[in-house]
C-alpha atoms as a PDB file:
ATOM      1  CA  UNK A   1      97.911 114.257 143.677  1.00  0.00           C
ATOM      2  CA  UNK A   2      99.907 110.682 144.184  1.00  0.00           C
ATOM      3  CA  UNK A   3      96.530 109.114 145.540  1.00  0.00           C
ATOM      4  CA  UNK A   4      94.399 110.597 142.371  1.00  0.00           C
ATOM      5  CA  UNK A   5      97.281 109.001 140.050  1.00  0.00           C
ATOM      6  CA  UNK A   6      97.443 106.196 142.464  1.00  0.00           C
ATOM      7  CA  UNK A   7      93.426 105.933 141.830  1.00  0.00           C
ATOM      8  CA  UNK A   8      93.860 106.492 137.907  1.00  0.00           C
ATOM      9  CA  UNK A   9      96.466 103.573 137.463  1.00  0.00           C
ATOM     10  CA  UNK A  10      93.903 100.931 140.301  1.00  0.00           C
ATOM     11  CA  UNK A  11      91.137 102.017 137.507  1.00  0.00           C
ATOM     12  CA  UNK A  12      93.283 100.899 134.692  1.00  0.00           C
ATOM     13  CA  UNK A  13      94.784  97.689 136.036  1.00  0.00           C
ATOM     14  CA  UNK A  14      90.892  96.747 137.151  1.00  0.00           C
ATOM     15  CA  UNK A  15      89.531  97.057 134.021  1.00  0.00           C
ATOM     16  CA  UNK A  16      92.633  95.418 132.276  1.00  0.00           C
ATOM     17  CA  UNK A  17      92.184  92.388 134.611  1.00  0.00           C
ATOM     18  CA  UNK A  18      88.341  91.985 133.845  1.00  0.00           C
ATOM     19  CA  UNK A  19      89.654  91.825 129.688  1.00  0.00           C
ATOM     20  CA  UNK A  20      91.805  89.396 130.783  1.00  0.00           C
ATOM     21  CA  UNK A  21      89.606  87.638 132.974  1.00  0.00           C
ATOM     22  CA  UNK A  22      86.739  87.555 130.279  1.00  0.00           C
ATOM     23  CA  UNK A  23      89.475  86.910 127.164  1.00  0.00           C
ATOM     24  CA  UNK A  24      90.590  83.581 129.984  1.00  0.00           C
ATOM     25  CA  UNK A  25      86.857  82.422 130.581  1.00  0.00           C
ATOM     26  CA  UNK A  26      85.348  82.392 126.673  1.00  0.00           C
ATOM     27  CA  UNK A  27      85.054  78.479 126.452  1.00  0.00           C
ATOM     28  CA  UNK A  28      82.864  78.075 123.168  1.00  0.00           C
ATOM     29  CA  UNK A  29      82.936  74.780 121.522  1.00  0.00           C
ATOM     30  CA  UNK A  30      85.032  74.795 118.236  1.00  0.00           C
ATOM     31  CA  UNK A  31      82.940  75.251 115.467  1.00  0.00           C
ATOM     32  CA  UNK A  32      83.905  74.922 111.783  1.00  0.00           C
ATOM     33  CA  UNK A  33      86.251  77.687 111.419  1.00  0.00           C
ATOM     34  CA  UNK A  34      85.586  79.424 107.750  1.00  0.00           C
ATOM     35  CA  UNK A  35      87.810  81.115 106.024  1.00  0.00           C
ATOM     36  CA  UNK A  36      87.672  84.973 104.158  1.00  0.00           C
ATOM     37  CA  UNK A  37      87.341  85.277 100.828  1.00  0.00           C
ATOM     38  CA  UNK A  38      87.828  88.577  98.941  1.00  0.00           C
ATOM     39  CA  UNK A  39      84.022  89.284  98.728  1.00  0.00           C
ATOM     40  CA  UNK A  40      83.678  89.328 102.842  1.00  0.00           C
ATOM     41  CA  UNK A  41      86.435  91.928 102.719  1.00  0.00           C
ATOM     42  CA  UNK A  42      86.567  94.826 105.538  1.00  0.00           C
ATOM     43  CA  UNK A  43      84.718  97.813 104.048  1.00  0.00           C
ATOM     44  CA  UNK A  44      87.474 100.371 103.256  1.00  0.00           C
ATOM     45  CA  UNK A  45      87.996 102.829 105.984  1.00  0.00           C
ATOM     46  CA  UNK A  46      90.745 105.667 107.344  1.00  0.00           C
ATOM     47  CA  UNK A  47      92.116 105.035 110.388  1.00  0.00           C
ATOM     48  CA  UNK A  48      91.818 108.197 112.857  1.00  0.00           C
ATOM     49  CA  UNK A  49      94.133 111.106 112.531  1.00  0.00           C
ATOM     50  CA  UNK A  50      96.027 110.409 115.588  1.00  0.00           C
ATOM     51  CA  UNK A  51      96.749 106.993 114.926  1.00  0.00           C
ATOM     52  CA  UNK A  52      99.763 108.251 112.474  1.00  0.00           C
ATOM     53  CA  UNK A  53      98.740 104.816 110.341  1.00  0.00           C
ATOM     54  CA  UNK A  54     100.907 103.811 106.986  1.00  0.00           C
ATOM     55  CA  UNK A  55      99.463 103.485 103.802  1.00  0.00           C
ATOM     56  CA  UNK A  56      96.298 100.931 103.690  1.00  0.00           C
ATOM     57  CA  UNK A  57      96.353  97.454 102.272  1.00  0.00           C
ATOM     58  CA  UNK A  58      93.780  94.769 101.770  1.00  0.00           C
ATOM     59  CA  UNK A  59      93.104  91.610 103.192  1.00  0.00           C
ATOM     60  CA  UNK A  60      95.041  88.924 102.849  1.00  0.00           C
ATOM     61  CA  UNK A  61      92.944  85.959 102.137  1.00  0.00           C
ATOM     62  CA  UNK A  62      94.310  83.655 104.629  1.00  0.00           C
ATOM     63  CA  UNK A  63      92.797  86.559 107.236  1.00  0.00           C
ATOM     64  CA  UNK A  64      89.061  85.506 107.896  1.00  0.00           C
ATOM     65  CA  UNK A  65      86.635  88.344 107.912  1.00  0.00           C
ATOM     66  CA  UNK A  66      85.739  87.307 111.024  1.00  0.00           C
ATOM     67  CA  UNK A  67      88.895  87.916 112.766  1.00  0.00           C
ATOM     68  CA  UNK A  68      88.632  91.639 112.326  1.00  0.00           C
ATOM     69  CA  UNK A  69      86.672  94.363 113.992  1.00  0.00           C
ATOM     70  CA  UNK A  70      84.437  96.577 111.354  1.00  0.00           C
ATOM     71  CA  UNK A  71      86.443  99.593 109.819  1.00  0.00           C
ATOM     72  CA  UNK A  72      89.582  97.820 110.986  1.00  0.00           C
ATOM     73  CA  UNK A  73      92.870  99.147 108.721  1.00  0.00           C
ATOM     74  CA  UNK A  74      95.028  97.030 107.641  1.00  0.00           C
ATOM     75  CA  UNK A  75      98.662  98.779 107.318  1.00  0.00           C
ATOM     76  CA  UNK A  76     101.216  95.387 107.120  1.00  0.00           C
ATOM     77  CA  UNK A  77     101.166  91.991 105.899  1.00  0.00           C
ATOM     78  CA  UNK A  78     103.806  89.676 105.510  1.00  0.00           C
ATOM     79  CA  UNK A  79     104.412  85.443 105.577  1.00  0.00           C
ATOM     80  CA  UNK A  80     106.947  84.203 107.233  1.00  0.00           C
ATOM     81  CA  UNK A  81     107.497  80.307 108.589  1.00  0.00           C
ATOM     82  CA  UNK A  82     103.939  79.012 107.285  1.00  0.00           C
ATOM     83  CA  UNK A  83     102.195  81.987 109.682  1.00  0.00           C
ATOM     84  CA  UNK A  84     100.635  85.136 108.190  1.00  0.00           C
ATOM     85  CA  UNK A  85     101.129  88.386 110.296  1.00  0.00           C
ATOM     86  CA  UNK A  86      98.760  91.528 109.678  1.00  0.00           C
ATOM     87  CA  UNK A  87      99.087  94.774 111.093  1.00  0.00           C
ATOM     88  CA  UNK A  88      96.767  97.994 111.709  1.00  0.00           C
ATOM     89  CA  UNK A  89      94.395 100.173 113.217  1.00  0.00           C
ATOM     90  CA  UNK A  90      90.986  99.302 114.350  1.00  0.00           C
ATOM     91  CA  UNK A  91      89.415 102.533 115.302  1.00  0.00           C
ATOM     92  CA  UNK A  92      87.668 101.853 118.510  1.00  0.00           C
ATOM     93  CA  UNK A  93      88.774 102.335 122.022  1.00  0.00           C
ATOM     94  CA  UNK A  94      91.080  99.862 123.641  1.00  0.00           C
ATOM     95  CA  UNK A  95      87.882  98.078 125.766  1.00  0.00           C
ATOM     96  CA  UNK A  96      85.728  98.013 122.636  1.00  0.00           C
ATOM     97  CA  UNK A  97      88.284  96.163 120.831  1.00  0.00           C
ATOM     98  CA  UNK A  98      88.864  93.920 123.878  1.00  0.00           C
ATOM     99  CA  UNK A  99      85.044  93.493 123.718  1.00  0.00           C
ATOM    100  CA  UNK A 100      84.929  92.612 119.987  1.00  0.00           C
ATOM    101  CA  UNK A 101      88.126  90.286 120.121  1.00  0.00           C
ATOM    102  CA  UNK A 102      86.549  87.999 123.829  1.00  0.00           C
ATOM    103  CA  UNK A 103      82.916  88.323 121.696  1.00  0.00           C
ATOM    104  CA  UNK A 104      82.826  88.531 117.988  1.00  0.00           C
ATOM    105  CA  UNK A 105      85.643  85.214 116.750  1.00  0.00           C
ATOM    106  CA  UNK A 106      83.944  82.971 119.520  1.00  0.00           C
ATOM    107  CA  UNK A 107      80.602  83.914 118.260  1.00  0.00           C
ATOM    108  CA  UNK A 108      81.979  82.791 114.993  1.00  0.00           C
ATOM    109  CA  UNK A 109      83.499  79.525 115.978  1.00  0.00           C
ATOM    110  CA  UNK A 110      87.295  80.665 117.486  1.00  0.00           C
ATOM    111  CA  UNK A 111      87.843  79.778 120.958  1.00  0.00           C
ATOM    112  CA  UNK A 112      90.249  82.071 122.216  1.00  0.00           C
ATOM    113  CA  UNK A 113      93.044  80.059 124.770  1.00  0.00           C
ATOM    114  CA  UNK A 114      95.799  81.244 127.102  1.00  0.00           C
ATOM    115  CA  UNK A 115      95.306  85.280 127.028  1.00  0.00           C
ATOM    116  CA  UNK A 116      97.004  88.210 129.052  1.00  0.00           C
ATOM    117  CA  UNK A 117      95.926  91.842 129.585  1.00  0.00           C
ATOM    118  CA  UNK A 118      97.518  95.017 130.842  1.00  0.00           C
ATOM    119  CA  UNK A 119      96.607  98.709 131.169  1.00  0.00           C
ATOM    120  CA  UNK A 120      96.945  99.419 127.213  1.00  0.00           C
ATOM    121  CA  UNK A 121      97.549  95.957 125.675  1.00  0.00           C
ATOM    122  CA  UNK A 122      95.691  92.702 126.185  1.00  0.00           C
ATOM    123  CA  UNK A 123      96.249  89.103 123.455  1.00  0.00           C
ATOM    124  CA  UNK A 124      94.747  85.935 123.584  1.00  0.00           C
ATOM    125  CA  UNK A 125      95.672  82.986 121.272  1.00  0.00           C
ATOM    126  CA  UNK A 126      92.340  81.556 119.557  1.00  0.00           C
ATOM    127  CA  UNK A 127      91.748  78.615 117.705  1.00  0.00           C
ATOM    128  CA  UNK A 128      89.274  77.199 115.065  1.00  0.00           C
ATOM    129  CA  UNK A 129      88.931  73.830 113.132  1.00  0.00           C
ATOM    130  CA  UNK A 130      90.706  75.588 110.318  1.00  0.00           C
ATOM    131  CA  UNK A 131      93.674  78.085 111.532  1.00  0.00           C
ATOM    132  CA  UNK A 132      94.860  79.032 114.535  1.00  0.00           C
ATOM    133  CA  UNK A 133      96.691  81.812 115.616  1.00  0.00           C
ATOM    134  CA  UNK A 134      97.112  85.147 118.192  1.00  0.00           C
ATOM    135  CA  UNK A 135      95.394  88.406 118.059  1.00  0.00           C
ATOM    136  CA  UNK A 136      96.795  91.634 120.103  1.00  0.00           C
ATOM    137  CA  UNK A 137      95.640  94.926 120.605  1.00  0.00           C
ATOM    138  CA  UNK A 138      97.507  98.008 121.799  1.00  0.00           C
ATOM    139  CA  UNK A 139      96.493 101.396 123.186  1.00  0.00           C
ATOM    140  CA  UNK A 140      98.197 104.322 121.067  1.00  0.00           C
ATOM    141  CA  UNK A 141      98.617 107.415 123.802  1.00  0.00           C
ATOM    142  CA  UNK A 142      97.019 110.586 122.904  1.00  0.00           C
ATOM    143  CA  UNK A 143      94.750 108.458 120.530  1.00  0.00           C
ATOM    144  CA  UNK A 144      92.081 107.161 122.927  1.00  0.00           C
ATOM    145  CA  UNK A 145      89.369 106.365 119.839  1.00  0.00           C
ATOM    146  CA  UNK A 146      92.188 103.642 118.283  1.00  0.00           C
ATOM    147  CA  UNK A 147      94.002 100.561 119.304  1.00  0.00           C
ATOM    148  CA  UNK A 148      96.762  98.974 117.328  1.00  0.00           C
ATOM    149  CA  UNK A 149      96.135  95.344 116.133  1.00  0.00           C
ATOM    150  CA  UNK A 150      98.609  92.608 115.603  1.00  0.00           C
ATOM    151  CA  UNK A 151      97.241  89.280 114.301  1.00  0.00           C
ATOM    152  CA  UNK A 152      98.801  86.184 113.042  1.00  0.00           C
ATOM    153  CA  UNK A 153      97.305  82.945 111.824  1.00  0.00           C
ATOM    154  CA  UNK A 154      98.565  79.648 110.795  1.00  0.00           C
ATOM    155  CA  UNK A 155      96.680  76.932 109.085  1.00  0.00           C
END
């Protein structure tokens, strides 16, 4: 039984070092970073069941489009010291959203910087001509199909 758990945790730490090693090696030129606007808003969703999410909010315009996943749910918003920090849900398993976050903003003219990854959490700070900032996604346990996001951005 130790060596299956033994096994299980190997698994987990591989594929956590591949997010990191793939959040570490996106190296896209910056291109010009644009900003959201209330019509590029995230289609309104409902975060799974089993993610236990608050109330929805929208979009806070200083949050490009860009920055979040399809579906994503927005739960918490607040400035603080020039930065704004969202929370939520994005309902997708913890590589997917790995995936979308080393893919999608560099595709869109982010280059994500100095990252880390672990068995249920991995972050990367990005960067674009406009904003900077840090995204960070978290595995919720017994909720395999969701991953908690924390995002900030600063102009």
């Amino acid at each position: 039984m130790a060596r299956i758990a033994q096994g299980l945790f190997l698994s987990r730490r591989s594929i956590a070092v591949a997010a990191c090693t793939a959040v570490a090696a996106v190296a896209v030129g910056v291109a010009a970073g644009q900003r959201g606007r209330a019509s590029d808003a995230v289609p309104a969703s409902r975060a799974p069941v089993c993610a236990h999410a608050s109330k929805p909010i929208g979009r806070p315009s200083e949050i490009p489009a860009a920055l979040l996943p399809a579906r994503t749910v927005l739960t918490g918003a607040r400035r603080q010291h020039g930065l704004m920090f969202v929370s939520g849900v994005v309902p997708l398993t913890f590589q997917e959203a790995v995936r979308f976050y080393v893919t999608a903003p560099p595709a869109a003219g982010y280059v994500n910087g100095l990252g880390d990854a672990e068995m249920d959490e991995a972050e990367s700070f990005f960067s674009g001509s406009a904003l900077h900032g840090k995204w960070k996604v978290n595995g919720i346990p017994s909720c395999p199909n969701a991953v908690v996001l924390t995002l900030y951005v600063k102009e």
